[in-house]
N, C-alpha and C. Protein backbone atom coordinates (compact mmCIF):
# COMPACT_ATOMS: atom_id res chain seq x y z
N UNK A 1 -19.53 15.64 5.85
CA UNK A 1 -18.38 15.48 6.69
C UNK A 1 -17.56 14.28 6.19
N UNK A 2 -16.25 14.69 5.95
CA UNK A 2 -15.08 13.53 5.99
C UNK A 2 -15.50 12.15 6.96
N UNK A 3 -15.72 11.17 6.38
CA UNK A 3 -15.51 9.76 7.55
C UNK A 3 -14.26 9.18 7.48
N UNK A 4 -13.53 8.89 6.34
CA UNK A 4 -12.52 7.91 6.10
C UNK A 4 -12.10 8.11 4.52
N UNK A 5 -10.78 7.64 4.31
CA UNK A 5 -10.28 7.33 3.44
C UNK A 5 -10.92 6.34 2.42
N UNK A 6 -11.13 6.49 1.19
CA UNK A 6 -11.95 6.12 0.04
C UNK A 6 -10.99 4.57 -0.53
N UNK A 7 -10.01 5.03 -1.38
CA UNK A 7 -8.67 4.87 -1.83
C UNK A 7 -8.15 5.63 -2.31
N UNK A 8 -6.90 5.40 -2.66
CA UNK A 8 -5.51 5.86 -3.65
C UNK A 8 -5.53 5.63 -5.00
N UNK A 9 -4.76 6.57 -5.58
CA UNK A 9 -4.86 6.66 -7.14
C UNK A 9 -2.98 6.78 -7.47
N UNK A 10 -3.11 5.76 -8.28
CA UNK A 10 -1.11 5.75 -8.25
C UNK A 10 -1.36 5.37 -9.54
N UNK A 11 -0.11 6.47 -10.28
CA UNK A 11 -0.36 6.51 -11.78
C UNK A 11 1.19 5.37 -11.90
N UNK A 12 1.40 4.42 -12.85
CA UNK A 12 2.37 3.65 -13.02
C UNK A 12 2.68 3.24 -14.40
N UNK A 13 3.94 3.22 -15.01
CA UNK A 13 4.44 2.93 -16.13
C UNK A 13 4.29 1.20 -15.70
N UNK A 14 4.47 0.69 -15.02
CA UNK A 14 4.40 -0.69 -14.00
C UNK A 14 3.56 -1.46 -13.89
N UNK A 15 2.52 -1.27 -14.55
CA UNK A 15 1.07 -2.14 -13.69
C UNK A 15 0.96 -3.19 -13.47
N UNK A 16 1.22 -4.09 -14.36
CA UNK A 16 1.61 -5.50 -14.04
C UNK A 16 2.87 -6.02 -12.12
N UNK A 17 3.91 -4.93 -12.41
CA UNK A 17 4.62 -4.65 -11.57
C UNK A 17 4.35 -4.59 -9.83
N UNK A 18 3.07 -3.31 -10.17
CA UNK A 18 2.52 -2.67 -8.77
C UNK A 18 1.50 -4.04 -8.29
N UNK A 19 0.77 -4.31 -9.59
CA UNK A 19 -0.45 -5.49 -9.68
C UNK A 19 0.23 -6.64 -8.33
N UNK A 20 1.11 -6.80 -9.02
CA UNK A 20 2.09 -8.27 -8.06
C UNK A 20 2.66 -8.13 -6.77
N UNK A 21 2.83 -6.76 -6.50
CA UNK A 21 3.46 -6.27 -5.42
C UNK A 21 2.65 -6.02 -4.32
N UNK A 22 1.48 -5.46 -4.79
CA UNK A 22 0.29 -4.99 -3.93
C UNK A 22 -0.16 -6.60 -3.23
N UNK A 23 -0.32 -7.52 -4.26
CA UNK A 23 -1.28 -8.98 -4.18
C UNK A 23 -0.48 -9.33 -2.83
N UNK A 24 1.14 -9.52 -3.48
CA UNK A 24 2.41 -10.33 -2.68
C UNK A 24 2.71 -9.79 -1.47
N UNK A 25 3.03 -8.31 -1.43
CA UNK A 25 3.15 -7.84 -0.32
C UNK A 25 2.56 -7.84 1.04
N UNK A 26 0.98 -7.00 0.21
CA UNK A 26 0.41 -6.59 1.05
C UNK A 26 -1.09 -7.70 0.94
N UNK A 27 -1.48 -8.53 0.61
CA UNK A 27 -2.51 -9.05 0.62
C UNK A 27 -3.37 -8.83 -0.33
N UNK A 28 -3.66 -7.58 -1.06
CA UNK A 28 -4.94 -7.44 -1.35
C UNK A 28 -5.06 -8.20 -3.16
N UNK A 29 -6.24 -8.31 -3.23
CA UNK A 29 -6.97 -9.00 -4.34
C UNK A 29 -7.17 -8.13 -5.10
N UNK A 30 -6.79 -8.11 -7.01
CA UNK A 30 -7.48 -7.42 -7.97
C UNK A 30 -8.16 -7.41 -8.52
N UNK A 31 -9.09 -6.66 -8.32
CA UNK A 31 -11.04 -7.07 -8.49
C UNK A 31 -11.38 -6.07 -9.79
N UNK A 32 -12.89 -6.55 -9.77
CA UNK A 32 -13.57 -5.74 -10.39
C UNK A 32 -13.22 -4.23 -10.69
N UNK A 33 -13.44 -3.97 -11.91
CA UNK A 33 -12.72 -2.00 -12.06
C UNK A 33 -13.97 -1.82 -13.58
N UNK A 34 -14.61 -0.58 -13.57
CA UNK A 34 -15.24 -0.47 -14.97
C UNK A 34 -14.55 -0.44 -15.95
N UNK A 35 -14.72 -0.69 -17.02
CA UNK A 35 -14.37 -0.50 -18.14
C UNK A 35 -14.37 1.36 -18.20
N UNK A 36 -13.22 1.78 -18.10
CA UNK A 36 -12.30 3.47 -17.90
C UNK A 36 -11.86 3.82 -19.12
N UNK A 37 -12.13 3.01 -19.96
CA UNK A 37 -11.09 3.43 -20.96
C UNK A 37 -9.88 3.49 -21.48
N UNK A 38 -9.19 3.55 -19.99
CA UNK A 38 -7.62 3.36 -20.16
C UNK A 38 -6.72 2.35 -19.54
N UNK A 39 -6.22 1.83 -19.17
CA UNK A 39 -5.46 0.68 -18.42
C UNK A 39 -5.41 0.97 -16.94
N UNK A 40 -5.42 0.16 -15.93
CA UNK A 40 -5.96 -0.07 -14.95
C UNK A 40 -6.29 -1.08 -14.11
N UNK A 41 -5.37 -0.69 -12.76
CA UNK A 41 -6.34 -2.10 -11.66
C UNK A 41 -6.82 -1.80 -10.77
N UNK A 42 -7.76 -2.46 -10.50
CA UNK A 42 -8.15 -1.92 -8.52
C UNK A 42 -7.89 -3.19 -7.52
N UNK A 43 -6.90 -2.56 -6.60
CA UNK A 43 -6.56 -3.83 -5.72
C UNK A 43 -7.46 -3.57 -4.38
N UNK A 44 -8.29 -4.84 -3.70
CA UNK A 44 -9.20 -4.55 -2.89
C UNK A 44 -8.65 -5.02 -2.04
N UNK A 45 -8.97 -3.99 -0.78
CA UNK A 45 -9.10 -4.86 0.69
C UNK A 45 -10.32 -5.68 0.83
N UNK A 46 -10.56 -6.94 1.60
CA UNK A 46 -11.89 -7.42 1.23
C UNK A 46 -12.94 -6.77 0.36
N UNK A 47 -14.01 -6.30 0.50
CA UNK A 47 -14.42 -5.62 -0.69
C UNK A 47 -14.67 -4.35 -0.81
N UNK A 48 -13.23 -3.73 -0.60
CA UNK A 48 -13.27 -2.33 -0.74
C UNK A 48 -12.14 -1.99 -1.92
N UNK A 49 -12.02 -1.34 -2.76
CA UNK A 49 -11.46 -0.96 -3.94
C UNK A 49 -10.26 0.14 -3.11
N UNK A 50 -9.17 -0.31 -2.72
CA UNK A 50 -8.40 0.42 -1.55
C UNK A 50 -7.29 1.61 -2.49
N UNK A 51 -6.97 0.87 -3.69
CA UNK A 51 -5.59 1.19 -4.17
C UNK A 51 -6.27 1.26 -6.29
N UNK A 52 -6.27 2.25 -6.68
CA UNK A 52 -6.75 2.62 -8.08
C UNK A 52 -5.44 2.60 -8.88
N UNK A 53 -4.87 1.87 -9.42
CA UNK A 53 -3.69 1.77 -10.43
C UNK A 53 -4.11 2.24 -11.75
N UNK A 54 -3.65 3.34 -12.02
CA UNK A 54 -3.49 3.69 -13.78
C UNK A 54 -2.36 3.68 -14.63
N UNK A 55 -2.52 2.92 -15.61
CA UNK A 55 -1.11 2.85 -16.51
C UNK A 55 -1.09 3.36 -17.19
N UNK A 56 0.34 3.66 -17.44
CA UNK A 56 0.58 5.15 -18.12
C UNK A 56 1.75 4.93 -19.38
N UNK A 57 1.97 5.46 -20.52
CA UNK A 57 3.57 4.92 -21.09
C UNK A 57 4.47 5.28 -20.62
N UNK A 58 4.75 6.76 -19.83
CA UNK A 58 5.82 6.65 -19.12
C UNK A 58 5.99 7.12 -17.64
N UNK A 59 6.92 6.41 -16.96
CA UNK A 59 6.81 6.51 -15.35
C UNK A 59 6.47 8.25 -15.00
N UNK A 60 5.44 8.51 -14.28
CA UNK A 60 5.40 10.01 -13.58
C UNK A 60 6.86 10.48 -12.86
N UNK A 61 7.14 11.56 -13.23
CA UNK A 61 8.14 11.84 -12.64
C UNK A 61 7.84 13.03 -11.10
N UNK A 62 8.25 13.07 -9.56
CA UNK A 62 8.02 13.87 -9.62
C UNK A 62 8.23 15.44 -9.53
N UNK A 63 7.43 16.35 -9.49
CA UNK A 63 7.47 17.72 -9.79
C UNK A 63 8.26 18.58 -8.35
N UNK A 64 9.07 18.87 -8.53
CA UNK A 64 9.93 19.84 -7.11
C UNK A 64 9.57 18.80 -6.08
N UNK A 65 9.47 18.89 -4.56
CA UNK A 65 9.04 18.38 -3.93
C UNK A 65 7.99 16.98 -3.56
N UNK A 66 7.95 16.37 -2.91
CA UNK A 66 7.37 15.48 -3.11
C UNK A 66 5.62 15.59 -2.37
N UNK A 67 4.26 16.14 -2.93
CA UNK A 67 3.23 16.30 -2.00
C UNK A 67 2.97 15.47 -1.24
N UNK A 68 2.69 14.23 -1.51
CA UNK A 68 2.22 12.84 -0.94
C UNK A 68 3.27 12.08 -0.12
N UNK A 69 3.24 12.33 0.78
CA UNK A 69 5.20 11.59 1.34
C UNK A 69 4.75 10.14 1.79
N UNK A 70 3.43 9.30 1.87
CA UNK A 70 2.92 8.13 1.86
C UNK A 70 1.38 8.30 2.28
N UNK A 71 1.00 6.66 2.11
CA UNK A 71 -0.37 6.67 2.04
C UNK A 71 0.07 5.29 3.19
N UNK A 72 -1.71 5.32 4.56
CA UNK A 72 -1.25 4.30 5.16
C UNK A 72 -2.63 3.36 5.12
N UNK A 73 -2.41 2.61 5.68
CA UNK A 73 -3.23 1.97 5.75
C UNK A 73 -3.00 0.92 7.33
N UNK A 74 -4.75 0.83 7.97
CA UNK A 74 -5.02 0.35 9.47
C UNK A 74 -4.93 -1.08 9.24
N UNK A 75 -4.07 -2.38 9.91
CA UNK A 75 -4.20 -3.90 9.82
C UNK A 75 -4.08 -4.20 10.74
N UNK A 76 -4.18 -5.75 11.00
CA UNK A 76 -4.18 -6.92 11.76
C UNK A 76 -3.45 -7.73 11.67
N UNK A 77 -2.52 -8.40 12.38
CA UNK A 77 -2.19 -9.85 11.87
C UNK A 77 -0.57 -9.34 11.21
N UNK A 78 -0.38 -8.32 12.85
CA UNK A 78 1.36 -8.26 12.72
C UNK A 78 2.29 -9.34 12.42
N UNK A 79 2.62 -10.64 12.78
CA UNK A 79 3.39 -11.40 12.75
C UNK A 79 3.20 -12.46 11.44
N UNK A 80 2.45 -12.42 11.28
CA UNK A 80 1.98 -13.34 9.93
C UNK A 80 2.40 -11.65 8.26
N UNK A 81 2.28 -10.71 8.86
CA UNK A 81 2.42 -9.98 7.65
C UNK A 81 3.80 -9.72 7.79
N UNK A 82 4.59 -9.78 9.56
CA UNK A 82 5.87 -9.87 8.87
C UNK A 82 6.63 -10.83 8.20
N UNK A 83 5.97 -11.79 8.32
CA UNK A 83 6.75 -13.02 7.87
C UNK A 83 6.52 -12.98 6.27
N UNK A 84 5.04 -12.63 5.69
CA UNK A 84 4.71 -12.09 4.37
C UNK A 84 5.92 -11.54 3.64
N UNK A 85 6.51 -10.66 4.15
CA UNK A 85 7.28 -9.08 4.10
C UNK A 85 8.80 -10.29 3.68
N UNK A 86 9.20 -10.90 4.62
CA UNK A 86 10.31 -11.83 4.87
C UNK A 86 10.33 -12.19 3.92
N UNK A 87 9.33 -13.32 3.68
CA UNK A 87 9.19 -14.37 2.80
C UNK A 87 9.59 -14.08 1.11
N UNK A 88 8.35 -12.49 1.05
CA UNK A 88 8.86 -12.29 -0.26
C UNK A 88 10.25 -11.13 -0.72
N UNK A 89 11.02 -10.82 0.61
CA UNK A 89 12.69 -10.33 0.70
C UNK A 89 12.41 -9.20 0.41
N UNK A 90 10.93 -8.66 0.97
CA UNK A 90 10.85 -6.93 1.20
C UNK A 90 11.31 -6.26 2.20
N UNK A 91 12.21 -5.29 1.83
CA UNK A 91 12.87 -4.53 3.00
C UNK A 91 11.68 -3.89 3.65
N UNK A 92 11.51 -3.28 4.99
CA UNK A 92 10.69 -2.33 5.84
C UNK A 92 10.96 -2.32 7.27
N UNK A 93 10.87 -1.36 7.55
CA UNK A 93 11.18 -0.82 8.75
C UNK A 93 10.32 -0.57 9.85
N UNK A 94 10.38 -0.98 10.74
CA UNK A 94 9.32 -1.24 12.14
C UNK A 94 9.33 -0.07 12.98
N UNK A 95 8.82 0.50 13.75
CA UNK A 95 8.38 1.46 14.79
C UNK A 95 7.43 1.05 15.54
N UNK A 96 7.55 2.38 16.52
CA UNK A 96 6.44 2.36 17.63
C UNK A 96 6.44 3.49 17.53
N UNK A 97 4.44 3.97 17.20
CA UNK A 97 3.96 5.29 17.13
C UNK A 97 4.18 6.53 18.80
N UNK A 98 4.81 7.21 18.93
CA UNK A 98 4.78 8.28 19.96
C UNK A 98 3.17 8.23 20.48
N UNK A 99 3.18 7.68 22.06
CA UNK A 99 1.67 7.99 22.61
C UNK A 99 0.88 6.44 22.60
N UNK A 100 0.71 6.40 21.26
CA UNK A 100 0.02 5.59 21.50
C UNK A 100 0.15 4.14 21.34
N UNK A 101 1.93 3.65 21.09
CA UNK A 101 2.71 2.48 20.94
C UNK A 101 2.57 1.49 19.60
N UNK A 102 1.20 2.11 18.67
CA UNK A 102 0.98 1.42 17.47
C UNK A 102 2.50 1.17 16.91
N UNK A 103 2.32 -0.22 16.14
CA UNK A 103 3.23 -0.82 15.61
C UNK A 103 3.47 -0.02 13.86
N UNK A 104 4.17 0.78 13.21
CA UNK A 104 4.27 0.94 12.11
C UNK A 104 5.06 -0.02 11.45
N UNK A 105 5.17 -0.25 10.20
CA UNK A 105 5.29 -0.62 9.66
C UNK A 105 5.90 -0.27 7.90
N UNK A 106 6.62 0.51 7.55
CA UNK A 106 7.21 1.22 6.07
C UNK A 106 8.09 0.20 5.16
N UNK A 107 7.15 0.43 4.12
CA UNK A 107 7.61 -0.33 3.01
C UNK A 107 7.66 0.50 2.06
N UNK A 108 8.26 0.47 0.45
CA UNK A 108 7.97 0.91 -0.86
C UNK A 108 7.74 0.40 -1.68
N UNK A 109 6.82 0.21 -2.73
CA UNK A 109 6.25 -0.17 -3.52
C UNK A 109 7.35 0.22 -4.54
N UNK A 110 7.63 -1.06 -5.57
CA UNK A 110 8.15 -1.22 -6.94
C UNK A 110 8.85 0.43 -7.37
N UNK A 111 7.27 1.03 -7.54
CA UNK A 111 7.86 2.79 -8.11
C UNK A 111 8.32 3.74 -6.79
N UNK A 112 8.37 3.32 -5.70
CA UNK A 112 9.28 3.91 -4.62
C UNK A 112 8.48 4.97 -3.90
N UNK A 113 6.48 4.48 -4.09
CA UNK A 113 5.90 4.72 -3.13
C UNK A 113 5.85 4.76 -1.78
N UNK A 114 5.88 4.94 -0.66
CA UNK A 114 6.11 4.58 0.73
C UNK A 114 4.53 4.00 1.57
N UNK A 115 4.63 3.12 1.92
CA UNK A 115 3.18 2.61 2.31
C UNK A 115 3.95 2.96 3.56
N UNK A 116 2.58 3.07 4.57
CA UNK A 116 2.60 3.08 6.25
C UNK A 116 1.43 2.04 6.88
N UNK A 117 2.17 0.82 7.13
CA UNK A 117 1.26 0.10 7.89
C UNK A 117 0.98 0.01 9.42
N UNK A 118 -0.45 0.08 9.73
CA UNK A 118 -0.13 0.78 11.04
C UNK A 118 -1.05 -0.69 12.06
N UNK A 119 -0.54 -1.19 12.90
CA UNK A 119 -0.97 -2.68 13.97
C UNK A 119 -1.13 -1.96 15.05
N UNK A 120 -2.56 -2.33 15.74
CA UNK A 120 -2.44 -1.98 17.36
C UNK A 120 -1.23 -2.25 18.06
N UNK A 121 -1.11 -1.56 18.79
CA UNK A 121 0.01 -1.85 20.41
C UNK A 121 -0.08 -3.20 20.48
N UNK A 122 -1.14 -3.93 20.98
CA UNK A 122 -1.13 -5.47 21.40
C UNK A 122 -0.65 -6.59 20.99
N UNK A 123 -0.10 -5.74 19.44
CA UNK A 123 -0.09 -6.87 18.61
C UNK A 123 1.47 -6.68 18.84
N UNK A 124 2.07 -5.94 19.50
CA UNK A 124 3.78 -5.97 19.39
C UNK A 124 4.28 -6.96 20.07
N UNK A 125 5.66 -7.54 19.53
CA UNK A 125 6.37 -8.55 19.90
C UNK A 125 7.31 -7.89 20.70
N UNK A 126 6.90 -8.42 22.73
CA UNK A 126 8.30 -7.18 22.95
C UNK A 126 9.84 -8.43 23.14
């Protein structure tokens, strides 16, 4: 049975790019990754390998439609990550989830990924 989300695999002409964006943006640390063969980062949430970067020579383009329309991810520590967001002059856009008042959170990554960050209700500033 499915429990949870593993990580993401984002192919990038960028890596250095995504590398800085992921750290700056969003917090996470680039850790440990095996030796793959090919170029590569893994950016961790504490010590979970959240986000699999592969570099590529040229940017993926994509194919008709878009499958993946974002990837999200569950946090803490609404007001300190908006100020994160501020600080480093990333645009994103705020909501409140239908039902259950969670705070979203949409950003894009460098290659014009769409992250979804998602904060309990409690944590909203009304």
């Amino acid at each position: 049975m499915i429990r949870r989300l593993d990580h993401v695999n984002v192919r990038t002409a960028h890596l250095e790019t995504l590398v800085s964006f992921y750290a700056q943006a969003l917090g996470l640390e680039r850790g440990e990754r095996p030796p793959l063969g090919f170029p590569g980062a893994w950016m961790y949430a504490g010590d979970q390998a959240v986000i699999h970067l592969v570099g590529v020579e040229q940017q993926p383009e994509p194919e008709g439609s878009l499958r993946l329309e974002h990837f999200a991810f569950s946090a803490s520590g609404l007001r300190d990550f908006l100020a994160r967001l501020r600080q480093q002059g990333i645009d994103f856009k705020q909501s409140r989830q239908a039902g259950t008042g969670n705070v979203v959170i949409n950003v894009k990554d460098p290659d014009g990924n769409r992250l979804h960050i998602d904060f309990p209700a409690a944590e909203a500033a009304d």
